[in-house]
C-alpha atoms as a PDB file:
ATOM      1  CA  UNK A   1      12.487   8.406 -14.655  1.00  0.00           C
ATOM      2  CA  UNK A   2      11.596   8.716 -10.771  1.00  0.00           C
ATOM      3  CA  UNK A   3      14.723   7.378  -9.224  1.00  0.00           C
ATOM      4  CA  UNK A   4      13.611   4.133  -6.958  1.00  0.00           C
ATOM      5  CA  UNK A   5      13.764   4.482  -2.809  1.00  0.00           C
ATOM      6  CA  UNK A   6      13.022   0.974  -2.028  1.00  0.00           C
ATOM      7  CA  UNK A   7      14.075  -2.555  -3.877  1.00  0.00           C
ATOM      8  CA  UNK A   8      13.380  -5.883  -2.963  1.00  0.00           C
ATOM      9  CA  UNK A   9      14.615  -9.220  -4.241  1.00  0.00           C
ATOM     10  CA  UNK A  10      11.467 -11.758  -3.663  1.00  0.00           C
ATOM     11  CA  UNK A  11      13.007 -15.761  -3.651  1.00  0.00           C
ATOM     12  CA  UNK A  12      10.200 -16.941  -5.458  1.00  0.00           C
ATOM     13  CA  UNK A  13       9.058 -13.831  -8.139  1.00  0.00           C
ATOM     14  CA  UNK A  14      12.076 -11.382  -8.375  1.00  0.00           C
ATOM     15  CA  UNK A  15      12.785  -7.782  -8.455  1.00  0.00           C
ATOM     16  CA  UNK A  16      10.398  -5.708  -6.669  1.00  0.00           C
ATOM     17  CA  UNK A  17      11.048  -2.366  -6.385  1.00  0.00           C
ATOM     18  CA  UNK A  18       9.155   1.162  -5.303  1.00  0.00           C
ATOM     19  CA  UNK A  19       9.216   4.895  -6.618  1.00  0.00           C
ATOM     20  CA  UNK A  20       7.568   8.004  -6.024  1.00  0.00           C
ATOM     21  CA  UNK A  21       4.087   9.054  -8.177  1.00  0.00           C
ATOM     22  CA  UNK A  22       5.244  11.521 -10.894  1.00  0.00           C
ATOM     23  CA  UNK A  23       1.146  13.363 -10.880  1.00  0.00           C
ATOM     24  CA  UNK A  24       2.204  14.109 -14.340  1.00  0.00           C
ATOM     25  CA  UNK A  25       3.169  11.736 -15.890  1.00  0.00           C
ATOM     26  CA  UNK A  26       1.648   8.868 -14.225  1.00  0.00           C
ATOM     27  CA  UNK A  27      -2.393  10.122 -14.459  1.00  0.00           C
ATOM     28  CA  UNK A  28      -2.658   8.168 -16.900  1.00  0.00           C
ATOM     29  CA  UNK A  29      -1.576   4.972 -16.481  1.00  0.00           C
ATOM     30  CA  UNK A  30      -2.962   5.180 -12.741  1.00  0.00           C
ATOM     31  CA  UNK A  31      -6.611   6.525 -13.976  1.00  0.00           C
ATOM     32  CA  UNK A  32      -7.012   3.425 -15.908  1.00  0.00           C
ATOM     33  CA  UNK A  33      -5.860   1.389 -12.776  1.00  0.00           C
ATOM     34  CA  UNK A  34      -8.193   3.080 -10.124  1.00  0.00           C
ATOM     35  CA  UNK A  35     -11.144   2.631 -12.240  1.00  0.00           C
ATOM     36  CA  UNK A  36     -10.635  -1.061 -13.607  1.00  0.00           C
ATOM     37  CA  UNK A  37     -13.785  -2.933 -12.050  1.00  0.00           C
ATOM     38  CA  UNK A  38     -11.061  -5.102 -10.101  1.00  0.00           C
ATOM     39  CA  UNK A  39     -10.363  -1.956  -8.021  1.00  0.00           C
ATOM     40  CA  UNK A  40     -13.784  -1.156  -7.125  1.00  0.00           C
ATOM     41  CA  UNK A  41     -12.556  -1.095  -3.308  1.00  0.00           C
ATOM     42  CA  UNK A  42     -10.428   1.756  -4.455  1.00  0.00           C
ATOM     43  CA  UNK A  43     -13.484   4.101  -4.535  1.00  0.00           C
ATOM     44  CA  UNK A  44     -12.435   5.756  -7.417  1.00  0.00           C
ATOM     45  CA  UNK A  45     -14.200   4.098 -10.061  1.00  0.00           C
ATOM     46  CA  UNK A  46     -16.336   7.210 -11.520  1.00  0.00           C
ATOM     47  CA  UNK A  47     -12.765   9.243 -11.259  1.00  0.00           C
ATOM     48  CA  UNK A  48     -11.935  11.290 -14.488  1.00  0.00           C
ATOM     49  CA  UNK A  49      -8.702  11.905 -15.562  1.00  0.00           C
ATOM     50  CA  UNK A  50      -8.095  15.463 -13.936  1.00  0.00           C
ATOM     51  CA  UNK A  51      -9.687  14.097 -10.974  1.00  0.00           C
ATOM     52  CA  UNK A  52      -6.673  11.752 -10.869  1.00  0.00           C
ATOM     53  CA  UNK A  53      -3.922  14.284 -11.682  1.00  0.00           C
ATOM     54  CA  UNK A  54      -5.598  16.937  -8.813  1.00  0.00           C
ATOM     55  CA  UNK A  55      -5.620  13.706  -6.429  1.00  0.00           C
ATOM     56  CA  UNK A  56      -2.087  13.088  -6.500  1.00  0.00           C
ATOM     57  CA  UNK A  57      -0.901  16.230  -7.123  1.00  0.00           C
ATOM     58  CA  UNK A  58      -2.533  16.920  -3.876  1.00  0.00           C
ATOM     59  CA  UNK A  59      -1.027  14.043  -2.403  1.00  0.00           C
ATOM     60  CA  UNK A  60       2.388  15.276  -3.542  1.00  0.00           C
ATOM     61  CA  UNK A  61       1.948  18.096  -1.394  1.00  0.00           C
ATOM     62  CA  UNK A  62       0.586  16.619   1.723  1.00  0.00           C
ATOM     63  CA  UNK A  63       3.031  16.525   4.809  1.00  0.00           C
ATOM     64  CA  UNK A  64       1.107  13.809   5.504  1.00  0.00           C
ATOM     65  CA  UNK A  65       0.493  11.546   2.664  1.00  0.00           C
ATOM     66  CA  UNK A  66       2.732   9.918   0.551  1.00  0.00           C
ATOM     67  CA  UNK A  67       2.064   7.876  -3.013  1.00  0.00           C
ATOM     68  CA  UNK A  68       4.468   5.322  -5.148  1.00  0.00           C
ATOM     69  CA  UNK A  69       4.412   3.483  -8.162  1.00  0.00           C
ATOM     70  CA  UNK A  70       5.354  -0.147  -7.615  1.00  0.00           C
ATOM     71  CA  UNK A  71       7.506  -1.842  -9.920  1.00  0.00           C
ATOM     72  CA  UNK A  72       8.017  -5.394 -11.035  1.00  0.00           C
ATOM     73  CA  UNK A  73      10.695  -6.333 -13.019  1.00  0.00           C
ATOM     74  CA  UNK A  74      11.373  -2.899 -14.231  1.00  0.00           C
ATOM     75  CA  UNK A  75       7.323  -2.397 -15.423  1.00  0.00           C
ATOM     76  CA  UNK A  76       4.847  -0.112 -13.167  1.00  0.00           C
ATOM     77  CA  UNK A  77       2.609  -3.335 -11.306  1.00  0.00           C
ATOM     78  CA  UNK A  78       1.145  -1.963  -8.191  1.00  0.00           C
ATOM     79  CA  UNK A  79       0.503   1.366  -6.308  1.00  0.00           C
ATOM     80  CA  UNK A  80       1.165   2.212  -2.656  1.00  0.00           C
ATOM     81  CA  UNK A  81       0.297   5.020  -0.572  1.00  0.00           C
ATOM     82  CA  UNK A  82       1.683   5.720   3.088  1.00  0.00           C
ATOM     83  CA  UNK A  83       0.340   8.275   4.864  1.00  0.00           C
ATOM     84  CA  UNK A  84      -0.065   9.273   8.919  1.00  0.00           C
ATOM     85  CA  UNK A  85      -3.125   8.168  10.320  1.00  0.00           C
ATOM     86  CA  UNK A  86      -2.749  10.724  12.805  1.00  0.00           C
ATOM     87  CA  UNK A  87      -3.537  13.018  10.202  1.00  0.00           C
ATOM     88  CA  UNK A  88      -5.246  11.125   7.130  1.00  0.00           C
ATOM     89  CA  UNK A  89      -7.670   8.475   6.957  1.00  0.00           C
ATOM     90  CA  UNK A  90      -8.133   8.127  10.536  1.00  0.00           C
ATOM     91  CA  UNK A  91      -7.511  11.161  11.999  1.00  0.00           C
ATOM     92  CA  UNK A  92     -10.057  11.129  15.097  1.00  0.00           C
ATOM     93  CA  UNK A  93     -11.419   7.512  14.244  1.00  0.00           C
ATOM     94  CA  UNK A  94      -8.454   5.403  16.530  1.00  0.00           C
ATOM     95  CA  UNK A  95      -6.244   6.512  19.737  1.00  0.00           C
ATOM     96  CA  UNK A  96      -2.813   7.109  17.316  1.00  0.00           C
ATOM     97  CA  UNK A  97       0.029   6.400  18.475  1.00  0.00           C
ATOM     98  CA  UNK A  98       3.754   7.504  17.656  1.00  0.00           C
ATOM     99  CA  UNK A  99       5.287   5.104  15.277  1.00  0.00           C
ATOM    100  CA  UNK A 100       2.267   4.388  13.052  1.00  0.00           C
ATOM    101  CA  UNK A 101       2.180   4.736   9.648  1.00  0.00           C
ATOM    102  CA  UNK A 102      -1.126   4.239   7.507  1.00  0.00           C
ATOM    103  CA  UNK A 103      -1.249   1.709   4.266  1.00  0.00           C
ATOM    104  CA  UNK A 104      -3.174   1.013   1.082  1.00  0.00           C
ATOM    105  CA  UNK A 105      -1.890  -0.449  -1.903  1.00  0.00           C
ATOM    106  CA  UNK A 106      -3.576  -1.804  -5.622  1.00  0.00           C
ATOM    107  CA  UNK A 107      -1.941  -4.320  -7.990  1.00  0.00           C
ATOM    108  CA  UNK A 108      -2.387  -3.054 -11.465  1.00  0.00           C
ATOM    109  CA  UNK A 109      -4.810  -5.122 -13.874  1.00  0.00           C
ATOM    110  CA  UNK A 110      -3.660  -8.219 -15.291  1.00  0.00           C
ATOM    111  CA  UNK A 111      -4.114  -9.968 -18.251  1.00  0.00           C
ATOM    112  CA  UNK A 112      -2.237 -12.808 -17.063  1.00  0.00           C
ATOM    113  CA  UNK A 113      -2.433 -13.232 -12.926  1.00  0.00           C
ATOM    114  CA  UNK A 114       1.117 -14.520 -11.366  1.00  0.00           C
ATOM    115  CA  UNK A 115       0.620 -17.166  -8.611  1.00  0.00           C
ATOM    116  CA  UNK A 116       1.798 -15.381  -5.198  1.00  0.00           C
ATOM    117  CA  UNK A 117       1.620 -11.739  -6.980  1.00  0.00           C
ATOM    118  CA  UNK A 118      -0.207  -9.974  -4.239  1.00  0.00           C
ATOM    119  CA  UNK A 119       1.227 -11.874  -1.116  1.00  0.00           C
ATOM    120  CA  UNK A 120       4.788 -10.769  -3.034  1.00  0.00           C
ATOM    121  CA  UNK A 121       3.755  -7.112  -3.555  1.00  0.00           C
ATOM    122  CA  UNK A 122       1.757  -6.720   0.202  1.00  0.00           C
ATOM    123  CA  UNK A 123       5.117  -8.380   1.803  1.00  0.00           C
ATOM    124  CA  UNK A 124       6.871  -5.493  -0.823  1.00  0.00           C
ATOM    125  CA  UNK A 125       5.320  -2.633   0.945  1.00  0.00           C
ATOM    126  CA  UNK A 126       5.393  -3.880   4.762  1.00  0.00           C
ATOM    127  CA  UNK A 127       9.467  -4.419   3.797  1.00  0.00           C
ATOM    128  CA  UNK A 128       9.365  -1.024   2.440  1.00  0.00           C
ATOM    129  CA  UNK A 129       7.322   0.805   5.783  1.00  0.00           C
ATOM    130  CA  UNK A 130       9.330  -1.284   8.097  1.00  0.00           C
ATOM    131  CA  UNK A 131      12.592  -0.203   6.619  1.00  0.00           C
ATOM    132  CA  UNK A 132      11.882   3.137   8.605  1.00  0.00           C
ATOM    133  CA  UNK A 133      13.211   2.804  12.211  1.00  0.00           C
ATOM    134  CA  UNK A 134      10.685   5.172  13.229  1.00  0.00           C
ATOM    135  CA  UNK A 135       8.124   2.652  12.371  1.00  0.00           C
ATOM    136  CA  UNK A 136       6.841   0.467  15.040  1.00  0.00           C
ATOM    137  CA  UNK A 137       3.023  -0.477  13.532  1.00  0.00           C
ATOM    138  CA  UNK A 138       1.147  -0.598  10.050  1.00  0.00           C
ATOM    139  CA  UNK A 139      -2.226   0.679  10.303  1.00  0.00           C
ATOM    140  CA  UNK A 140      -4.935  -0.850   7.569  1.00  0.00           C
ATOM    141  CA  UNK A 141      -8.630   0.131   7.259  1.00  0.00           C
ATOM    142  CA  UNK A 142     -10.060  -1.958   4.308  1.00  0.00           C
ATOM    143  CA  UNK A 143     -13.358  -2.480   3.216  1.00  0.00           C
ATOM    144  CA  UNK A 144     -15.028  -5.380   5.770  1.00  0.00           C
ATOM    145  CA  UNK A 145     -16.708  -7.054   2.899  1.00  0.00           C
ATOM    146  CA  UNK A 146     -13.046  -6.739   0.863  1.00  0.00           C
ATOM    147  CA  UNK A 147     -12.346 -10.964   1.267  1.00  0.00           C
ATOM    148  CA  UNK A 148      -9.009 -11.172  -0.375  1.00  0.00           C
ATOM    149  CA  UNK A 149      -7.562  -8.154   1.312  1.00  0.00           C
ATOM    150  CA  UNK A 150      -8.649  -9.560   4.585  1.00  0.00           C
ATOM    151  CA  UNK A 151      -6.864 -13.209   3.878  1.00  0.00           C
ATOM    152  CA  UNK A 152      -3.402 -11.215   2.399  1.00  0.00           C
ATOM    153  CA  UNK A 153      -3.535  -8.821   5.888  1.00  0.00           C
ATOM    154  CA  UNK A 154      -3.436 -11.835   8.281  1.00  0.00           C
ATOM    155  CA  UNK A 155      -0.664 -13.623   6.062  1.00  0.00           C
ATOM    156  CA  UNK A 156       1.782 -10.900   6.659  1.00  0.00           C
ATOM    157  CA  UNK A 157       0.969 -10.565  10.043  1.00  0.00           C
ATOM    158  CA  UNK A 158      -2.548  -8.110  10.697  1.00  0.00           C
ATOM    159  CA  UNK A 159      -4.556  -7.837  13.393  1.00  0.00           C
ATOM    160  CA  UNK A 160      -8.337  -6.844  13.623  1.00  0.00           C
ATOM    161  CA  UNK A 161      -9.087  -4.743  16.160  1.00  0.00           C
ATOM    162  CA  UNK A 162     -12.752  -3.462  15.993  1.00  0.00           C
ATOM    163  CA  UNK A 163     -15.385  -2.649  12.987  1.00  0.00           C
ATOM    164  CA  UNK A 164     -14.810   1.102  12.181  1.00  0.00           C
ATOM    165  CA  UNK A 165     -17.580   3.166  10.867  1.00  0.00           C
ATOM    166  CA  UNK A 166     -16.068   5.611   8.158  1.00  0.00           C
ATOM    167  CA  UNK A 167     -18.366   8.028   5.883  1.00  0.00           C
ATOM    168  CA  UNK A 168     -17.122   6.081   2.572  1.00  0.00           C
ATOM    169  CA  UNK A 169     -17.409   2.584   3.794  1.00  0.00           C
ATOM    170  CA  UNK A 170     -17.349   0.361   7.216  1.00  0.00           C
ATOM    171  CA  UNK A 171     -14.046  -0.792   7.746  1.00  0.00           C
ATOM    172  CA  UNK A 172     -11.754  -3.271  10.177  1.00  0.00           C
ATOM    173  CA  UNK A 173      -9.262  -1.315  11.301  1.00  0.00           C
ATOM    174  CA  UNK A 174      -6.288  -3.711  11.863  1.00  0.00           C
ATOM    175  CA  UNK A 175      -3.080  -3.387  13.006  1.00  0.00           C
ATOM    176  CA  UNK A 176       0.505  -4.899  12.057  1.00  0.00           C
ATOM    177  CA  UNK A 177       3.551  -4.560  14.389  1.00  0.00           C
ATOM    178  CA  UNK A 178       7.104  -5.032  13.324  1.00  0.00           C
ATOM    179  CA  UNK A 179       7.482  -7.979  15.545  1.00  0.00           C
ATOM    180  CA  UNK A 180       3.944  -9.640  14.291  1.00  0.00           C
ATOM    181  CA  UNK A 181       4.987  -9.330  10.459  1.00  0.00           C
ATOM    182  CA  UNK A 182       8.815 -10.748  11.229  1.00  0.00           C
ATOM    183  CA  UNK A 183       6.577 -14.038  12.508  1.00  0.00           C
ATOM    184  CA  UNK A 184       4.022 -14.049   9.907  1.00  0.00           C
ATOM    185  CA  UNK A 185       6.502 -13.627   7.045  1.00  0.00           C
ATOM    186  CA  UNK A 186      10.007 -15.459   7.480  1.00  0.00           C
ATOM    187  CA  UNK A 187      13.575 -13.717   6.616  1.00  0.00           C
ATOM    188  CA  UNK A 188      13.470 -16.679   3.865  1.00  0.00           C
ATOM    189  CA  UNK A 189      10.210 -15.594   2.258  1.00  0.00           C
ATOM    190  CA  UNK A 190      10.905 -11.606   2.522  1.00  0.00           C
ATOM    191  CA  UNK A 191      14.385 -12.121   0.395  1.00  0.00           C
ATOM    192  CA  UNK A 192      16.871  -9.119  -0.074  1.00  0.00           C
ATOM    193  CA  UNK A 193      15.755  -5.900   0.477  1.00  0.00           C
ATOM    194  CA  UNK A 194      17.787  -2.583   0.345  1.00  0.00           C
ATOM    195  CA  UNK A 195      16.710   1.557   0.783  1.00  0.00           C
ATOM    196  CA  UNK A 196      14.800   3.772   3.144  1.00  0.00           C
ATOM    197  CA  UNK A 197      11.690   5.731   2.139  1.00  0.00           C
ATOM    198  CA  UNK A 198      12.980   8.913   4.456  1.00  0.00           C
END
């Protein structure tokens, strides 16, 4: 097993805690995530399963790009990719600067939904990007008509900045400082926490 880089003890939900993708050996699992109807913002809902194994595998070898499984309570629950906006996603679309880091993340499909799940895993992954001291902002660029996603960015502390054109979809690009997610998200609500994805 993929030794963890990041853990996180949430007051209300548990352990939370964060690995790298094996390609491999998680295709699988992730393929049926990506393509669930739930994930339809994911834009990989007509992927096949080599489509997901080249994806990641090409991921794996990005200097650029980075992808983790997220656990809860021990089981694979969510997936989370951080990657340089300079470079990915945005590269051209937004005056970068140093000290951003680019975010997207999925909950797996549930046959039971926990109250607080998301807001738990989202606060997760800004503990996990801001537990880089090189990291001064969180860059997001979700779907505008994505609702929930919207609602879950501004309760951990994002900012929209403008409506961004992109060829797959129209996005708000928003932006999270470290300072803006420390107010949005007490020390009481963000729990223990403990590693460094570098």
């Amino acid at each position: 097993m993929t030794e963890t880089v990041f853990s996180r003890t949430d007051a209300v939900l548990g352990e939370f805690a964060v690995r790298p993708v094996d390609p491999a050996a998680d295709a699988g699992m992730l393929h049926g995530w990506v393509t669930d109807p739930k994930a339809a913002f994911w834009l990989m809902q007509d992927a096949t399963l080599p489509d997901i194994e080249r994806e990641y595998f090409s991921i794996a070898a990005s200097p650029h790009h980075d992808a983790f499984i997220g656990l809860y309570e021990g089981s694979p629950a969510f997936l989370v990719e951080r990657y340089d906006p300079a470079h990915v996603e945005l590269e051209g679309l937004y005056p970068a600067r140093s000290g951003d880091v680019g975010m997207h993340f999925l909950t797996a499909p549930a046959a039971a939904p926990v109250h607080g799940f998301t807001l738990a895993v989202i606060t997760t992954v800004m503990e996990m990007l801001f537990s880089d001291p090189a990291v001064e902002r969180v860059v997001v660029e979700p779907d505008v008509r994505n609702a929930a996603v919207h609602r879950l960015n501004e309760a951990v502390g994002f900012e929209i900045a403008e409506k961004l054109a992109k060829p797959e979809k129209t996005a708000y690009l928003s932006f999270c400082t470290r300072e803006r997610f420390e107010a949005a998200v007490p020390a009481s609500a963000r729990g223990a926490s403990q590693g460094v994805t570098r």
